[in-house]
Each structure stands twice: as structure tokens, then as C-alpha cells.
C-alpha atoms as a PDB file:
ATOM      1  CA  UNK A   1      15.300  21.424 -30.706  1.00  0.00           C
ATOM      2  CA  UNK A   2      12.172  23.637 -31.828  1.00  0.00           C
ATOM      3  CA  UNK A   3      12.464  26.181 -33.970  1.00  0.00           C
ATOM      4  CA  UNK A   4      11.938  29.441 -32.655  1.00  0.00           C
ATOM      5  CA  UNK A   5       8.647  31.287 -31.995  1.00  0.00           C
ATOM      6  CA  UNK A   6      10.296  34.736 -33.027  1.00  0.00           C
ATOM      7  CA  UNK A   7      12.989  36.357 -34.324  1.00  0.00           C
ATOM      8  CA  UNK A   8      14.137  39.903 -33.124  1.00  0.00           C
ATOM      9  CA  UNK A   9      16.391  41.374 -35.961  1.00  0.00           C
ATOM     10  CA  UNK A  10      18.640  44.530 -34.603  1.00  0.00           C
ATOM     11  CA  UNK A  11      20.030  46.662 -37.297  1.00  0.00           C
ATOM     12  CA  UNK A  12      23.462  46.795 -37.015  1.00  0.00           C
ATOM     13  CA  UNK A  13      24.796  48.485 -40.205  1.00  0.00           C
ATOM     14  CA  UNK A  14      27.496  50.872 -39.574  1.00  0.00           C
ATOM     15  CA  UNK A  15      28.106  53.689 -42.107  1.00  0.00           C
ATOM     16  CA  UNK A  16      30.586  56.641 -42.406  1.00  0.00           C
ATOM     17  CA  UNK A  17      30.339  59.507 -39.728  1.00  0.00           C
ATOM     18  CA  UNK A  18      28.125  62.150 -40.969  1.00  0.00           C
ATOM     19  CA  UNK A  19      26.626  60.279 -43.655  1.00  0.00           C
ATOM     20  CA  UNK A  20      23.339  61.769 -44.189  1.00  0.00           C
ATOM     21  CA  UNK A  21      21.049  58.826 -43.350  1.00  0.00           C
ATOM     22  CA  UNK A  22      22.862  58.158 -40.115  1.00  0.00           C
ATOM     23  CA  UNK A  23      23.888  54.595 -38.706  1.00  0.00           C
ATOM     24  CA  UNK A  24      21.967  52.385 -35.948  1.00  0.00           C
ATOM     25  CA  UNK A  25      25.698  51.285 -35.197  1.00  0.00           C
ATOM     26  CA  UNK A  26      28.013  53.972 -35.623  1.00  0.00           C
ATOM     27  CA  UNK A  27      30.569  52.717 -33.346  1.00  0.00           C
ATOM     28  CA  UNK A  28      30.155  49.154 -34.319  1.00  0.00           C
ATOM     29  CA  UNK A  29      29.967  47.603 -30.922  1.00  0.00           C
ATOM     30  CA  UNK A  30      26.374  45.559 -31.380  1.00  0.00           C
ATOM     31  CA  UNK A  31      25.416  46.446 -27.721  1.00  0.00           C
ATOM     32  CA  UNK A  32      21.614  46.831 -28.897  1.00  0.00           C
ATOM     33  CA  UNK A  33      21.907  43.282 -30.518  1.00  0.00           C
ATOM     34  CA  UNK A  34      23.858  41.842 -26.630  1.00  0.00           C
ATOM     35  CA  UNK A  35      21.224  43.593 -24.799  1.00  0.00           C
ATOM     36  CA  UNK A  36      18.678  41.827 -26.099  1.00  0.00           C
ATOM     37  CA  UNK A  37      20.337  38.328 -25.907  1.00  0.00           C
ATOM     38  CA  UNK A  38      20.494  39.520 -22.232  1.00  0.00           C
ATOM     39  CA  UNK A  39      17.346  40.221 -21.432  1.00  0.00           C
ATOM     40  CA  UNK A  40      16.183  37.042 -23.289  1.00  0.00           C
ATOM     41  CA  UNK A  41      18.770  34.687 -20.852  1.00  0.00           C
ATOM     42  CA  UNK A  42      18.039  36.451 -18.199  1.00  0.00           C
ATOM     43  CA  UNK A  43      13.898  35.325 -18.978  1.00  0.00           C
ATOM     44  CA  UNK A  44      14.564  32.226 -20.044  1.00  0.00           C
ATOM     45  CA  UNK A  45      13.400  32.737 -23.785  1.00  0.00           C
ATOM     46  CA  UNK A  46      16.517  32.101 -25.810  1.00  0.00           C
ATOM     47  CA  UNK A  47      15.032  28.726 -26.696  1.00  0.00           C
ATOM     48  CA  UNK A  48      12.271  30.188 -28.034  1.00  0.00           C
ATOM     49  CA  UNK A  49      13.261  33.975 -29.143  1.00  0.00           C
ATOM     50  CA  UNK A  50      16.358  34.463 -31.433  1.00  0.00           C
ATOM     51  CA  UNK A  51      17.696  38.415 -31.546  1.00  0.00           C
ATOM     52  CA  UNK A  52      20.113  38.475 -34.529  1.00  0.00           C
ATOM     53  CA  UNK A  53      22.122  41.027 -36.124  1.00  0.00           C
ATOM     54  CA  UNK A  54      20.746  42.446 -39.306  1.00  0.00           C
ATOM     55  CA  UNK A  55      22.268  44.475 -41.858  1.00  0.00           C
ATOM     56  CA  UNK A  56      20.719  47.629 -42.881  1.00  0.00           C
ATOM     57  CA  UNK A  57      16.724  47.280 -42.688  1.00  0.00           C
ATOM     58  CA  UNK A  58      16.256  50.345 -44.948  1.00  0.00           C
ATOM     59  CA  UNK A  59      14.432  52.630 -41.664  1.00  0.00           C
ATOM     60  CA  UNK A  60      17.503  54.874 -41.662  1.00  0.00           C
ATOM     61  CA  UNK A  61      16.136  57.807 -40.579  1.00  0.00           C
ATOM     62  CA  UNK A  62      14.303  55.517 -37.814  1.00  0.00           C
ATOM     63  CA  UNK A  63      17.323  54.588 -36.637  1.00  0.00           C
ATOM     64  CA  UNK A  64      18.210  52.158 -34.525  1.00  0.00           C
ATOM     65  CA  UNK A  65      15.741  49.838 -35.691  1.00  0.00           C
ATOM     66  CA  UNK A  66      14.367  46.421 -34.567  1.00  0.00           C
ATOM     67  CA  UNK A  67      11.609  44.231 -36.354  1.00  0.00           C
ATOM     68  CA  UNK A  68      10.169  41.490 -34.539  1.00  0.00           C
ATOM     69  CA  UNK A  69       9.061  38.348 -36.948  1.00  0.00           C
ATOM     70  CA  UNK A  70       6.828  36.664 -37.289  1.00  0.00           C
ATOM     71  CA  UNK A  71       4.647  39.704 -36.184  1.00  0.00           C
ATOM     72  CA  UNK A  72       6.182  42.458 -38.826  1.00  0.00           C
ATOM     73  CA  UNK A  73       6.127  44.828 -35.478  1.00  0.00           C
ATOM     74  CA  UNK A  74       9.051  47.532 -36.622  1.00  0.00           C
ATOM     75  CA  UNK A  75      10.482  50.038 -33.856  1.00  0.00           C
ATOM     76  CA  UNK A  76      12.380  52.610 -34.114  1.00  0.00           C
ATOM     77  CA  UNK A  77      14.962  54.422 -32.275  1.00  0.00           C
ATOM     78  CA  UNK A  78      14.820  51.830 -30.421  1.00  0.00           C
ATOM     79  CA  UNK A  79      18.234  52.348 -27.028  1.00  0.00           C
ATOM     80  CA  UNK A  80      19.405  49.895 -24.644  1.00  0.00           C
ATOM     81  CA  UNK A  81      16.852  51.170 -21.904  1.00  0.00           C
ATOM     82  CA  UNK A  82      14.147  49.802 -24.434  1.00  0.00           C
ATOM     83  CA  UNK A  83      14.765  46.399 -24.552  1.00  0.00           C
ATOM     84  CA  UNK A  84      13.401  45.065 -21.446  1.00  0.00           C
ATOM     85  CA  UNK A  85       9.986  47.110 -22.346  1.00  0.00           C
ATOM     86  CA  UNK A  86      10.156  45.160 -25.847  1.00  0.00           C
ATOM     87  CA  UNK A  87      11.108  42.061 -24.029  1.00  0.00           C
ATOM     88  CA  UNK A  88       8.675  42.255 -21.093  1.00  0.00           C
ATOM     89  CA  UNK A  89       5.726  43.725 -22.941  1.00  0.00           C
ATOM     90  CA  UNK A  90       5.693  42.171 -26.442  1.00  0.00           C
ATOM     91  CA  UNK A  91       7.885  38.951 -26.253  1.00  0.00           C
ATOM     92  CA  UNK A  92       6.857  37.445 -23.285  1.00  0.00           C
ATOM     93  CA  UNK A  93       3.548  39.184 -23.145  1.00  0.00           C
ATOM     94  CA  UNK A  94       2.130  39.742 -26.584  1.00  0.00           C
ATOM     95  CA  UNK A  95       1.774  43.361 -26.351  1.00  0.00           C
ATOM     96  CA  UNK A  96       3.823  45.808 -29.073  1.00  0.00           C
ATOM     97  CA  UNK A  97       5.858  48.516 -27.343  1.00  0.00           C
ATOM     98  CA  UNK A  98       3.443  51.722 -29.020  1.00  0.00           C
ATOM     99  CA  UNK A  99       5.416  54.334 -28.029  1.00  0.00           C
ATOM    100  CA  UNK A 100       8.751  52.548 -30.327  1.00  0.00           C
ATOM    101  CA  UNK A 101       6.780  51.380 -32.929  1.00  0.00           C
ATOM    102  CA  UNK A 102       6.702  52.677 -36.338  1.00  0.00           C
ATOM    103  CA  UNK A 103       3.288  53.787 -38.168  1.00  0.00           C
ATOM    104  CA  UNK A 104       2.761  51.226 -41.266  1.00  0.00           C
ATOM    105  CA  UNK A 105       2.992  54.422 -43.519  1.00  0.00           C
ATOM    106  CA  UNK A 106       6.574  54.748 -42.887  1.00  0.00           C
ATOM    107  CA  UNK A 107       7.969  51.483 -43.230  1.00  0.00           C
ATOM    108  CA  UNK A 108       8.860  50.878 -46.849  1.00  0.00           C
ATOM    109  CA  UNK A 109       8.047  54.192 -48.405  1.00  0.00           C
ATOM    110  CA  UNK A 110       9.849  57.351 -49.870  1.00  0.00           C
ATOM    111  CA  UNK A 111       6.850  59.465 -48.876  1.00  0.00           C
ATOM    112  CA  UNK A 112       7.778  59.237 -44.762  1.00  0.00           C
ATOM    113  CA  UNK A 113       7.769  62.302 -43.000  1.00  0.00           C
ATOM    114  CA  UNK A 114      10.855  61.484 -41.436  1.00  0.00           C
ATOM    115  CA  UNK A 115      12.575  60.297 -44.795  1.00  0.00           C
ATOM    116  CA  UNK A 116      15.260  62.793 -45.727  1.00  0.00           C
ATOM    117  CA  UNK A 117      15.116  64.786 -42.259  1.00  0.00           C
ATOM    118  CA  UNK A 118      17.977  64.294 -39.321  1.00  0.00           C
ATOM    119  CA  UNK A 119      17.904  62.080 -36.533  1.00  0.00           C
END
């Protein structure tokens, strides 16, 4: 088999209710991680594009996030009705999802806007 041309990594860290820097799988039922095998299957890509569960990615406040390697493309608040726009537009044709994707400057940093704030 070939390895795989991407990987899609879904946060799916779970944390207690009302925790400050929320939880991109409160309820723990990985439907953001299924939809995406989905809509992979239902393409024919799952020999080629892996979507795994991740623990926390550190985007919190970003929440849910997905990062797409080998491209580093991070998006954030990323629902169900977004995956086929991620999978139709950047899997299968090369083109990052701008209105999901998160700005360099926060990715990584204490100094994001959106650090610290609600969801």
C-alpha cells in the first residue's frame, strides 16, 4: 500500500463543561472525525487521505479544530456542514477552505486576539 498523501487531524479532546477554554468534543461522540472518513469513502480518497483523531491541538479558543498535513493548513471552528467544503475544495482540489482557516498569527501564540476570549 502507499502511504498517504495527507493527513486530516480532528481535535477531539474533551474537557470539563464550562471549562474556560472550551472543548472541540464536549460530548465525546467524534462525529467531526466520522464525517470526514465519510466524505473521504464516499470520494474515493481513503487510500490516499487519512482523517485521524487528535488530542488537543492547543487552538482552544478556535475550537473545533482541524489541521491538514502535509500542508500546515489549520481551521477553525470547523462543524459537520464544513467538511465536504474542506473535502471538495482543498483535498481533492488543492484549494484551502479561507473562510475556516486560521491567520498564521494565531496558531501557536499567546498574543491571539481570540486567546483568552469565549467561543
Amino acid at each position: 500500500m502507499a502511504p498517504f498523501e495527507k493527513h486530516i487531524f480532528v481535535c477531539c479532546n474533551q474537557r470539563e463543561p464550562g471549562h474556560a477554554r472550551g472543548s472541540c468534543d464536549p460530548y465525546a461522540e467524534e462525529r467531526l472525525q466520522r464525517a470526514f472518513k465519510k466524505a473521504l469513502a464516499a470520494r474515493g480518497l481513503t487510500s490516499r487521505v487519512r482523517a485521524n483523531k487528535a488530542g488537543c491541538l492547543d487552538q482552544c479558543e478556535h475550537g473545533p479544530t482541524v489541521v491538514v498535513y502535509p500542508d500546515a493548513v489549520w481551521y477553525g471552528g470547523v462543524t459537520e456542514h464544513d467538511v465536504e467544503a474542506i473535502v471538495d475544495e482543498h483535498i481533492a482540489g488543492g484549494r484551502p477552505v479561507a473562510r475556516l482557516r486560521l491567520a498564521d498569527a494565531c496558531i501557536n501564540t499567546a498574543a491571539c486576539p481570540h486567546k483568552g476570549g469565549s467561543r
